[in-house]
Protein backbone atom coordinates (compact mmCIF):
# COMPACT_ATOMS: atom_id res chain seq x y z
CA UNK A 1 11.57 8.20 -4.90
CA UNK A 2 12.18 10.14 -8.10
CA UNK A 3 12.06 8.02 -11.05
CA UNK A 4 15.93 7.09 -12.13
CA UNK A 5 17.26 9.56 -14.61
CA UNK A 6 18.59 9.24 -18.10
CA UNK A 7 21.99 8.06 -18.09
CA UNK A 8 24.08 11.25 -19.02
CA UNK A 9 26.56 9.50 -21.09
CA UNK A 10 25.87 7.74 -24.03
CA UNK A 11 25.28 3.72 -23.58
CA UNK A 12 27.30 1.34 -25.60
CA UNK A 13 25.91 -0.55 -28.57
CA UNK A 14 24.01 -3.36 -27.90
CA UNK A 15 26.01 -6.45 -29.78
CA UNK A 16 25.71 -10.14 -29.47
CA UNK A 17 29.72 -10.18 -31.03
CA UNK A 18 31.37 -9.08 -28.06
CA UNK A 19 29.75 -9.16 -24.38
CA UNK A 20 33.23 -8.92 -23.13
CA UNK A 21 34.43 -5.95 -24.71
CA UNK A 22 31.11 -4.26 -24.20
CA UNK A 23 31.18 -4.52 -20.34
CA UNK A 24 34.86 -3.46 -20.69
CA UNK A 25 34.27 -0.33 -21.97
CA UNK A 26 31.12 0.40 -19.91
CA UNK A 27 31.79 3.13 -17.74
CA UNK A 28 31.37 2.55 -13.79
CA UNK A 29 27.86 5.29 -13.56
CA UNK A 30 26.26 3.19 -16.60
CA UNK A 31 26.79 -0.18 -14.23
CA UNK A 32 25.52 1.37 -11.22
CA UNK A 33 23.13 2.76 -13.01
CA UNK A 34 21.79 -0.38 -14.73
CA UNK A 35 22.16 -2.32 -11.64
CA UNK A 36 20.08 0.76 -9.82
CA UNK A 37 17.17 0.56 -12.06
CA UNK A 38 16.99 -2.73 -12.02
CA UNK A 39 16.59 -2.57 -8.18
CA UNK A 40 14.11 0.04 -7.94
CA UNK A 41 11.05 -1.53 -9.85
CA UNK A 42 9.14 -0.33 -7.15
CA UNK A 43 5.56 -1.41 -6.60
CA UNK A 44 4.58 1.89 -6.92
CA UNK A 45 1.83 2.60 -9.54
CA UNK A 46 2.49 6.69 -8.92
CA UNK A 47 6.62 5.34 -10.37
CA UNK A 48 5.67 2.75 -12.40
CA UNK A 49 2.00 2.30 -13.96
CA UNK A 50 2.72 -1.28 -14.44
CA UNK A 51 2.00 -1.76 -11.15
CA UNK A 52 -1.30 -0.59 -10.82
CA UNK A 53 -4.33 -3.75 -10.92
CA UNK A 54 -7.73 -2.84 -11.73
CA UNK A 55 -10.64 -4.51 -10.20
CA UNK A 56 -11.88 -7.82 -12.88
CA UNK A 57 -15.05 -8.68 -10.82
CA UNK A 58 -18.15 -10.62 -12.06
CA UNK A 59 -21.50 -9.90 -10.35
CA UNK A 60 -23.87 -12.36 -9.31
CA UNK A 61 -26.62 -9.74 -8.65
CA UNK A 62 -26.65 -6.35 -10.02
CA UNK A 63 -24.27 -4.55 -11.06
CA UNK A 64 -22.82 -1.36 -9.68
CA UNK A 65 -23.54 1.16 -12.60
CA UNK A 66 -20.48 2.30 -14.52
CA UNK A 67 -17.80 0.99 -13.10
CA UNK A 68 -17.07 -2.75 -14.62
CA UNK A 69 -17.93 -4.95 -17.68
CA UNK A 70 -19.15 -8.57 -17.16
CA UNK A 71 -17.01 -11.45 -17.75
CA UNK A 72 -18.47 -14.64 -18.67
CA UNK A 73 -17.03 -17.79 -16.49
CA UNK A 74 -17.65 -21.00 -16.16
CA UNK A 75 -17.70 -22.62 -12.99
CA UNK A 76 -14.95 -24.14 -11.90
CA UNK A 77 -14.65 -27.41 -9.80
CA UNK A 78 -13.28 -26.89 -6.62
CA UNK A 79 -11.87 -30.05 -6.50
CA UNK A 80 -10.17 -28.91 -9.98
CA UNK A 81 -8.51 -26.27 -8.36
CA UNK A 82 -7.16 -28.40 -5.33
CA UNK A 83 -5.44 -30.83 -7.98
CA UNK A 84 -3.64 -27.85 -9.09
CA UNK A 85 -2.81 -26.40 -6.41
CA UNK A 86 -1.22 -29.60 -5.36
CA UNK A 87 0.56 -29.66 -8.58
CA UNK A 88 2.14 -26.60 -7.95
CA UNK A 89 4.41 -28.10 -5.24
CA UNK A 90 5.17 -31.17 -7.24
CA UNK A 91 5.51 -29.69 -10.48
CA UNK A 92 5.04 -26.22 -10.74
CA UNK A 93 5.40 -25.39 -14.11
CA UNK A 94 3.22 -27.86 -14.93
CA UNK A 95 0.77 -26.30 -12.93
CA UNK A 96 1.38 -22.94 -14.05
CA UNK A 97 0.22 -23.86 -17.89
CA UNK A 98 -2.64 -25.36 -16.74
CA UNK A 99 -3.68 -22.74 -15.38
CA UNK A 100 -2.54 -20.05 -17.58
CA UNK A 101 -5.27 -22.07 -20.20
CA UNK A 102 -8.06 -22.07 -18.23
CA UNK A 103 -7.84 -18.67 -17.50
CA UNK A 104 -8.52 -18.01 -21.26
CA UNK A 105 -11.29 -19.03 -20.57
CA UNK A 106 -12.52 -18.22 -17.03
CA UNK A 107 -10.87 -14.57 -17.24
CA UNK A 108 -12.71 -13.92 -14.10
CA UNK A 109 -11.49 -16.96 -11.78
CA UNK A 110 -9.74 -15.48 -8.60
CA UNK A 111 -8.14 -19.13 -7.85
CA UNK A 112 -6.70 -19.63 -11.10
CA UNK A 113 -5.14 -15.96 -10.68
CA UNK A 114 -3.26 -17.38 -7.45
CA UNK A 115 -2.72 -20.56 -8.47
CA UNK A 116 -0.25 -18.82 -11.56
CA UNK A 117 0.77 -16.40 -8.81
CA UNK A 118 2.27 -19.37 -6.60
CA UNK A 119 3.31 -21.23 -9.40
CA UNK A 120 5.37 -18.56 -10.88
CA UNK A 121 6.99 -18.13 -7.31
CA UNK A 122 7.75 -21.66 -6.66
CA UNK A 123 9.10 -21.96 -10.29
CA UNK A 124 11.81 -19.04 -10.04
CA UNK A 125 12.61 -20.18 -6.47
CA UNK A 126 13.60 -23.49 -7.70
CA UNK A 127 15.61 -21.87 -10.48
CA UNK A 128 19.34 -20.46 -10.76
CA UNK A 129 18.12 -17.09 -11.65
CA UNK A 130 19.94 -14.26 -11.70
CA UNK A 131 18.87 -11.13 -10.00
CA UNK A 132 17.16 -9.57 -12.61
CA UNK A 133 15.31 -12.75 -14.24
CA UNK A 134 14.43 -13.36 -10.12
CA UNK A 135 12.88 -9.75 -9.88
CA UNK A 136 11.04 -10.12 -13.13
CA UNK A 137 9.54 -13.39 -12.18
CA UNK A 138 8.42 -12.48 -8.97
CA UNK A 139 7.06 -9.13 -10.00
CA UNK A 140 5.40 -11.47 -12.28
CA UNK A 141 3.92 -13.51 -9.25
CA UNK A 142 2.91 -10.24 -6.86
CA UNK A 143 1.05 -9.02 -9.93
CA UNK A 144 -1.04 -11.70 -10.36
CA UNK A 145 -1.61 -12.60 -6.84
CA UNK A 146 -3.03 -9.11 -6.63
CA UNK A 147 -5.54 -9.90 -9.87
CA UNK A 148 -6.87 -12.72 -7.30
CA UNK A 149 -7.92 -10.23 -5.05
CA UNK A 150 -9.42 -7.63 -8.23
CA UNK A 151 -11.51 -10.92 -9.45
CA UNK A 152 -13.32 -10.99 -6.62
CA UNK A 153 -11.31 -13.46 -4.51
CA UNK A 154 -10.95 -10.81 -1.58
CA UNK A 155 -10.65 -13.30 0.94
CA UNK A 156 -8.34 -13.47 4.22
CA UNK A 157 -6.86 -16.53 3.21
CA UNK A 158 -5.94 -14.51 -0.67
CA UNK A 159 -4.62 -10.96 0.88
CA UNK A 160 -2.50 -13.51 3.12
CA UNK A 161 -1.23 -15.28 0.11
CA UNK A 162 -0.79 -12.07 -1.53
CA UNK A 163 1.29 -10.21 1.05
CA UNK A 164 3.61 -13.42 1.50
CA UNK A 165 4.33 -13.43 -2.08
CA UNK A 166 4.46 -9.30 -1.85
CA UNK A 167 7.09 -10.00 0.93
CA UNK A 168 9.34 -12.35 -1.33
CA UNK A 169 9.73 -9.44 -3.89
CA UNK A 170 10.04 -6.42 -1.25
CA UNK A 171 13.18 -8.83 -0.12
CA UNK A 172 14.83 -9.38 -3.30
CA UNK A 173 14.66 -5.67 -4.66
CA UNK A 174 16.17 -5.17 -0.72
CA UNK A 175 18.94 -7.78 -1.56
CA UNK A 176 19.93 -5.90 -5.10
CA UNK A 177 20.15 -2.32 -3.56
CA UNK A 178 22.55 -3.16 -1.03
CA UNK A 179 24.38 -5.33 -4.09
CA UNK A 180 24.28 -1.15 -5.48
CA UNK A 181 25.16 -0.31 -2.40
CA UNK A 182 28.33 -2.04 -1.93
CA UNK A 183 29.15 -1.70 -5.92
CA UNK A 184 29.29 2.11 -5.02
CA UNK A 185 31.52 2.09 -2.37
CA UNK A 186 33.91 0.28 -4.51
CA UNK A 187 34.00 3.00 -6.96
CA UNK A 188 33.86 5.48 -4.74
CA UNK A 189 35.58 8.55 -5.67
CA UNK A 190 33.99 8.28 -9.48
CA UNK A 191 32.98 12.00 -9.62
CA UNK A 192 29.93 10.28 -12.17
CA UNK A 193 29.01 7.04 -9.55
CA UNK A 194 29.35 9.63 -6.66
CA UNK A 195 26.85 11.91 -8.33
CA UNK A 196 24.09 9.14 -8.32
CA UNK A 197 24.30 8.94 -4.22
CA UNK A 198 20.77 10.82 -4.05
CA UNK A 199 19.02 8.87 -6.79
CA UNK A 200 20.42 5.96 -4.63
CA UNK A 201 19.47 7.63 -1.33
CA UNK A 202 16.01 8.30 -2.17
CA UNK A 203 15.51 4.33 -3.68
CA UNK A 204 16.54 3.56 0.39
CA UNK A 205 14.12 5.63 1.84
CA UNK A 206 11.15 4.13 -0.88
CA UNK A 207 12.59 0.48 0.39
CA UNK A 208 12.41 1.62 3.76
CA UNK A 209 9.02 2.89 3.34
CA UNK A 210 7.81 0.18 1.17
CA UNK A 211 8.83 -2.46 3.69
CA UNK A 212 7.10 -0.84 7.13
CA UNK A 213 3.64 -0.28 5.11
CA UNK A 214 4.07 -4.10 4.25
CA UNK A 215 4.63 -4.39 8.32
CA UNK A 216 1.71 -2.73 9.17
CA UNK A 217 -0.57 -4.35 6.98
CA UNK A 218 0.63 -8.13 7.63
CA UNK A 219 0.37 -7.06 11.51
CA UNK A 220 -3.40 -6.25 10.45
CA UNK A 221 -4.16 -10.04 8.44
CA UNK A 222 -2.26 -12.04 11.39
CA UNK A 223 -5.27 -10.35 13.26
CA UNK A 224 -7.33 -11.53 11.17
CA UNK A 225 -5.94 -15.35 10.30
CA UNK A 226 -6.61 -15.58 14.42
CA UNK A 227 -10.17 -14.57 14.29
CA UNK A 228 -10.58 -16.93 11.13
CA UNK A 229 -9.33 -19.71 12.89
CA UNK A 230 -10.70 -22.43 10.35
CA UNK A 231 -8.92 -22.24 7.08
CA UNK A 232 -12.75 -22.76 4.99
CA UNK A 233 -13.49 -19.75 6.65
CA UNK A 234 -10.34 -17.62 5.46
CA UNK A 235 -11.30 -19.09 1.57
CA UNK A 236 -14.96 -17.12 1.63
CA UNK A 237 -14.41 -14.17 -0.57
CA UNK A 238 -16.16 -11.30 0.60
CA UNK A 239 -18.26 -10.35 -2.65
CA UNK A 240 -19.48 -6.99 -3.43
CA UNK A 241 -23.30 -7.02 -3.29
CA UNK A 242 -22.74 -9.11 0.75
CA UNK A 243 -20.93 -6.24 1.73
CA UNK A 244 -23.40 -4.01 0.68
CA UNK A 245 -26.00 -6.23 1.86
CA UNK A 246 -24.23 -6.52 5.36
CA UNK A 247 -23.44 -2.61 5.84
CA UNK A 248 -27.04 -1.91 4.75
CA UNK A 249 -28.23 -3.77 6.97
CA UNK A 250 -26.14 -2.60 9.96
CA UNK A 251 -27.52 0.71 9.04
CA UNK A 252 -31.30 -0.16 9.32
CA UNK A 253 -30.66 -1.50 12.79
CA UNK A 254 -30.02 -5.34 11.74
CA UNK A 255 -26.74 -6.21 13.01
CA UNK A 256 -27.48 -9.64 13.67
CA UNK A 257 -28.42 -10.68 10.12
CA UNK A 258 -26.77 -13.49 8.79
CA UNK A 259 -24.18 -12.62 5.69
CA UNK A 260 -22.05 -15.05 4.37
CA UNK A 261 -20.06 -17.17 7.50
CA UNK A 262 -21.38 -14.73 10.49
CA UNK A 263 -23.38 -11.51 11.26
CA UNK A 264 -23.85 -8.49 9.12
CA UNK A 265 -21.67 -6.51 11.86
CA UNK A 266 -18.83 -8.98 11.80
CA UNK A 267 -18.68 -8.73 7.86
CA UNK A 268 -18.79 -5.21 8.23
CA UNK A 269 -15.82 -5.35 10.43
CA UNK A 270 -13.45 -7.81 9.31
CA UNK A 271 -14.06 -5.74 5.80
CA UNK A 272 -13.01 -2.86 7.32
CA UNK A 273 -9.59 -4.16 8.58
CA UNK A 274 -9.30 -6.31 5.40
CA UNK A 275 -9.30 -2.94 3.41
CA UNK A 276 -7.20 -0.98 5.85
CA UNK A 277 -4.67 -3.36 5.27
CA UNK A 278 -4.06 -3.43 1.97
CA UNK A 279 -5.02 0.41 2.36
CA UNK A 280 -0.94 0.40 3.25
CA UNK A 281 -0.01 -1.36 -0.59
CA UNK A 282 -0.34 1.35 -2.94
CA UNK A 283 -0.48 -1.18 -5.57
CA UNK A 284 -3.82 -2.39 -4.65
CA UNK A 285 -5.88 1.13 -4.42
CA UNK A 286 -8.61 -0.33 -6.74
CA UNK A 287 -9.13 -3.07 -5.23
CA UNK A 288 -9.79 -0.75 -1.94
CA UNK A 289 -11.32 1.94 -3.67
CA UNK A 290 -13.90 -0.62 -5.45
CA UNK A 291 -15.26 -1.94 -1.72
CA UNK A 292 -13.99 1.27 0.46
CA UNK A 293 -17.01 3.47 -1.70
CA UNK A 294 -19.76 0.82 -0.04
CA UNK A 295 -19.00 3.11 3.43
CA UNK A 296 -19.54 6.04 1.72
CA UNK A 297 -23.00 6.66 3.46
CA UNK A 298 -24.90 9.08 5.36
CA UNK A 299 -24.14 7.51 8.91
CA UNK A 300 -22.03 8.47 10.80
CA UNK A 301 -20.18 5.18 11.72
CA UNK A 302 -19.63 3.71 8.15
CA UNK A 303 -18.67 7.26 6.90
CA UNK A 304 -15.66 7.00 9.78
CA UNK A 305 -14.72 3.76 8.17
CA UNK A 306 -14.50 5.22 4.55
CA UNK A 307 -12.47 8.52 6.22
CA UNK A 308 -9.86 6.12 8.36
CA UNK A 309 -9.04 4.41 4.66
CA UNK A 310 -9.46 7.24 2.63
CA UNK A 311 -6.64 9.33 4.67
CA UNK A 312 -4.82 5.76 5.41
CA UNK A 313 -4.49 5.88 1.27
CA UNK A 314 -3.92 9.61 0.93
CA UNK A 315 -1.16 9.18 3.51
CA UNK A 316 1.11 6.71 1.56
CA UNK A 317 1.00 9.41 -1.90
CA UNK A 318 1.84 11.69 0.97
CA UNK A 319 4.96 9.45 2.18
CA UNK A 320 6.09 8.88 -1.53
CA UNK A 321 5.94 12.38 -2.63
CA UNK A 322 7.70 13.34 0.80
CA UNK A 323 10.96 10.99 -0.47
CA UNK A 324 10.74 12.16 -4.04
CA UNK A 325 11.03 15.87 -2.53
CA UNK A 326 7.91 17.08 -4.08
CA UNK A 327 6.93 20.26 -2.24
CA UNK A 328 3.62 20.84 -3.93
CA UNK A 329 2.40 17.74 -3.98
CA UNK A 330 3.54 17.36 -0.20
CA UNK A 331 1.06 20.02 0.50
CA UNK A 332 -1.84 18.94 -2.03
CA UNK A 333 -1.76 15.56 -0.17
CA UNK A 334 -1.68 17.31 2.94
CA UNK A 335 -4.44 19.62 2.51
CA UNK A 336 -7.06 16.69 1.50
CA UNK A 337 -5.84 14.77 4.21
CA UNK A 338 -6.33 17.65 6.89
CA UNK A 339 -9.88 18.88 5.25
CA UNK A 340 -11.35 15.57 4.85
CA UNK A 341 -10.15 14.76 8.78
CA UNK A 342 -11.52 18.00 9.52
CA UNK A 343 -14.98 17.71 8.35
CA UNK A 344 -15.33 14.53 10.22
CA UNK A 345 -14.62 16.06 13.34
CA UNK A 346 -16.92 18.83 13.11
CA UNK A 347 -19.66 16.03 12.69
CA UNK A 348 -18.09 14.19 16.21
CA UNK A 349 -18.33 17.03 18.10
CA UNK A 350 -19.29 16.14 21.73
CA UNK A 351 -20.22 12.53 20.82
CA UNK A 352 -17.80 9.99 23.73
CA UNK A 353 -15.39 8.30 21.45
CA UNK A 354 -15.24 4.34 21.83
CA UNK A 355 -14.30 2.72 18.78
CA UNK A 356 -10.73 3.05 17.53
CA UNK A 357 -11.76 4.54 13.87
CA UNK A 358 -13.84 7.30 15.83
CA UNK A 359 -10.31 8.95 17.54
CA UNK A 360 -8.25 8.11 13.70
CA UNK A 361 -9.59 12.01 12.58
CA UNK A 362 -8.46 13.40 15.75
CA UNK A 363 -5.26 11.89 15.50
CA UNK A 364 -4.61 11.86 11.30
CA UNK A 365 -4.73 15.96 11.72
CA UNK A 366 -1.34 15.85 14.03
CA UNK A 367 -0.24 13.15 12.44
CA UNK A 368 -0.20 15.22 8.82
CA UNK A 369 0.98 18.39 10.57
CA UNK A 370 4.26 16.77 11.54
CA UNK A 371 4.51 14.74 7.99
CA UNK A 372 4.44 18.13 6.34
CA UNK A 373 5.79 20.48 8.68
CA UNK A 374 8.14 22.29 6.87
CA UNK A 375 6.06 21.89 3.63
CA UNK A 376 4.00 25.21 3.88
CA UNK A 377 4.92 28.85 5.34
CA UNK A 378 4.96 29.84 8.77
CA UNK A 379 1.35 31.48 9.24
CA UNK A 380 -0.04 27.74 7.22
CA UNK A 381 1.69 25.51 9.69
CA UNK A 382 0.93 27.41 13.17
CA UNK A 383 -2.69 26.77 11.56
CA UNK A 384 -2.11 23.17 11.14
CA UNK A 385 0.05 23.27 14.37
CA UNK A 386 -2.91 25.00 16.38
CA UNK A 387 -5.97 23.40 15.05
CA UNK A 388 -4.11 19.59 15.89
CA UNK A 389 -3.34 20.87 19.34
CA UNK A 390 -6.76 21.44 19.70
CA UNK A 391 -7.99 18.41 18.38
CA UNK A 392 -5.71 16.34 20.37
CA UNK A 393 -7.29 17.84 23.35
CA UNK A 394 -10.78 17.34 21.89
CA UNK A 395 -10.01 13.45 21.43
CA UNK A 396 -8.90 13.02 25.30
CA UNK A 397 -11.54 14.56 26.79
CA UNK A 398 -14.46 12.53 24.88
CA UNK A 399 -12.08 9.16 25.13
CA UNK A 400 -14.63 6.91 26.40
CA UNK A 401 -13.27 3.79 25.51
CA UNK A 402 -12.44 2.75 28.81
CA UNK A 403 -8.60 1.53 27.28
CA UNK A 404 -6.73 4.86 27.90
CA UNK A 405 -4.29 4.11 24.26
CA UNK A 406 -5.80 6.25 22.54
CA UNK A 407 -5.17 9.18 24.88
CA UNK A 408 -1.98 7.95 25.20
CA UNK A 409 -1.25 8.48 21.70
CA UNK A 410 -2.88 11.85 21.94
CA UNK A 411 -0.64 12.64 24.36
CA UNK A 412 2.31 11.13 22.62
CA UNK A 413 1.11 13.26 19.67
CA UNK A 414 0.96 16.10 21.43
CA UNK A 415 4.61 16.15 23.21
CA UNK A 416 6.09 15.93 19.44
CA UNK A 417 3.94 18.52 17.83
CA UNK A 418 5.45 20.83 20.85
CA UNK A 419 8.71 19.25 19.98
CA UNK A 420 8.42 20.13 16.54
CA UNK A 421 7.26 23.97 16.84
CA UNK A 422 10.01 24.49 19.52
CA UNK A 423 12.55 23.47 17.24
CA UNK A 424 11.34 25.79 14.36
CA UNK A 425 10.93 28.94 16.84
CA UNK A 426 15.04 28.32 17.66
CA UNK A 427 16.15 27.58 14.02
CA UNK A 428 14.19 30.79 12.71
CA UNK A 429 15.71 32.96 15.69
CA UNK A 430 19.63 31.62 14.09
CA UNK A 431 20.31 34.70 12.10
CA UNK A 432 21.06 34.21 8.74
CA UNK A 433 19.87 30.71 8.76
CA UNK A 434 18.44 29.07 5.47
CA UNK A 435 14.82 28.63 5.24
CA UNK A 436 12.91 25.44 5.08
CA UNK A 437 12.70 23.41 1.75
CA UNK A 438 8.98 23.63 0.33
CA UNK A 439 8.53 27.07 2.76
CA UNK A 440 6.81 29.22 -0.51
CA UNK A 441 3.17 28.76 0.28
């Protein structure tokens, strides 16, 4: 979604004298349009750089050169941060200032980050806020549930806190667009509201969006909460130097070393989903980026891990750029996501393909040929169009996982890519038809 445009009439003044009058002579676009931008705070650092959380990690090791500061921290009882926790249901804001001091203090304390995070969320649930104070507050909340996860509290148990809290705001900016929604079809027939149905149209499609990402990635954690069937368990943060002790490790051959609660290869893994997940929340790309890099290594099988995110991640600017109506950057997006996709499967060729990440390049090329199909010119797609064809074909005949849904999707793939050309052959036939937005290059 484009970012909401200047108002094109002039706003009235701001005075405390007379709220009454002022709203009386508002005119019907400047309400919508307030009421619109209010409801489109997107998390969306590429709309809103707000949004975006670095990583606030202290090491306990060595440091990975150039990339953070230290924070000093003291520890932390965690008996201390049980009381407030419990506090937070009795008496939230309570809780919340608590815990807002100590962070002064212990800048780099992931549980004090969460414990404000929950606080703040119980505290404007509680209150008779209005829609904006409620959006502000829980903004608020997501934000700093996310700095849990960027001071090295990535944990199960904290991306599941996270995306519940995540959820809560994704609902409420839901609730105020179709307030916008229905506010417009009051006035319909205002030549100025009427002329804001795209700006509104595109905010649906972002919500839209927004809300099946979130899908995706809870489906992922509730994967995970299973496997970490004992709450201690989901509270381990996985730190940066165990990961890259663990997927070391798996690459010299010792898979069965113990890391943290298990084996180097179940660290590995439950990493790997862990970042694919929030891989889908745009507002957490450092946080991904910071651990995702730790698979960027000569081997084959960690390398497919940092690929799957890397295009999972390139794919969402792709989506968002897609609703805005950005032809370039459609095809910018596109292009690194069909390169990178493409240079893994040059390195896969003939090797059986049994692991789910091993088929994603296969699939990620047909996947961003029909996601940008009529972003490019004809000669461009049939490329993209022939070389996923192919692909698809590749990926069935070296499936050797044994589960057959993989070729399914291939096959799935496949039918729509057909679908998709067939459809373009007729429309281009239709003399005198129009060509295809973003069809230049």
């Amino acid at each position: 979604m484009a970012q909401s445009p200047a108002p094109t009439t002039q706003k009235p003044p701001n005075t405390s004298q007379a709220p009454a009058k002022q709203e009386q002579n508002q005119r019907p676009e400047e309400g919508v349009l307030t009421k619109l931008r209010e409801a489109t705070d997107f998390p969306l650092p590429l709309l809103n750089p707000e949004w975006r959380v670095p990583v606030i990690v202290e090491f306990k090791g060595k440091a990975k050169s150039g990339l953070l500061g230290f924070l000093s921290k003291k520890d932390i009882p965690p008996e201390k941060i049980q009381q407030l926790y419990e506090l937070s249901n009795a008496a939230p804001g309570k809780a919340l200032v608590e815990a807002k001091g100590l962070l002064k203090t212990n800048p780099g304390a992931s549980e004090l980050y969460m414990v404000v995070a929950m606080c703040q969320q119980k505290a404007i649930a509680m209150s008779s806020a209005g829609d904006k104070a409620m959006l502000s507050g829980l903004k608020n909340s997501t934000i700093y549930a996310a700095r849990a996860m960027a001071a090295n509290g990535f944990s199960v148990g904290n991306v599941d806190r996270f995306l519940n809290i995540y959820a809560l705001y994704l609902d409420r900016e839901k609730r105020a667009l179709e307030k916008v929604k229905k506010l417009m079809t009051q006035l319909a027939g205002d030549r100025a509201v009427d002329a804001l149905k795209n700006d509104f149209n595109r905010a649906a499609q972002t919500m839209d969006y927004l809300l099946e990402e979130y899908k995706r990635s809870k489906g992922i954690v509730d994967y995970l909460r299973k496997i970490f069937h004992k709450s201690s368990q989901r509270k381990i943060p996985f730190d940066y130097i165990s990961v890259t002790d663990a997927v070391q490790s798996c690459i010299n051959g010792d898979m069965k070393k113990t890391v943290l609660y298990g084996t180097a290869a179940e660290v590995v893994e439950h990493v790997y989903f862990l970042l694919s997940a929030l891989a889908h929340v745009p507002m957490l790309d450092p946080v991904v980026e910071y651990y995702q890099d730790i698979f960027q290594k000569p081997h084959i099988s960690m390398n497919l891990r940092w690929t799957s995110i890397q295009s999972n991640k390139l794919n969402q600017r792709l989506k968002q750029v897609s609703i805005q109506g950005k032809a370039e950057e459609m095809q910018k997006a596109s292009r690194k996501i069909f390169e990178l996709n493409m240079a893994m499967i040059r390195k896969l060729s003939g090797v059986p393909l049994k692991k789910d990440f091993e088929f994603d390049p296969f699939l990620n090329l047909a996947r961003v040929t029909l996601a940008s199909f009529q972003a490019f010119n004809v000669d461009v797609q049939r490329k993209m169009f022939e070389t996923s064809m192919q692909a698809l074909e590749n990926c069935i005949k070296s499936d050797a996982s044994g589960k057959n849904t993989k070729t399914q999707m291939a096959l799935e793939l496949t039918q729509r890519l057909t679908q998709a050309m067939d459809m373009d052959r007729e429309a281009a036939k239709t003399e005198g038809a129009a060509p295809a937005p973003g069809k230049k290059a």
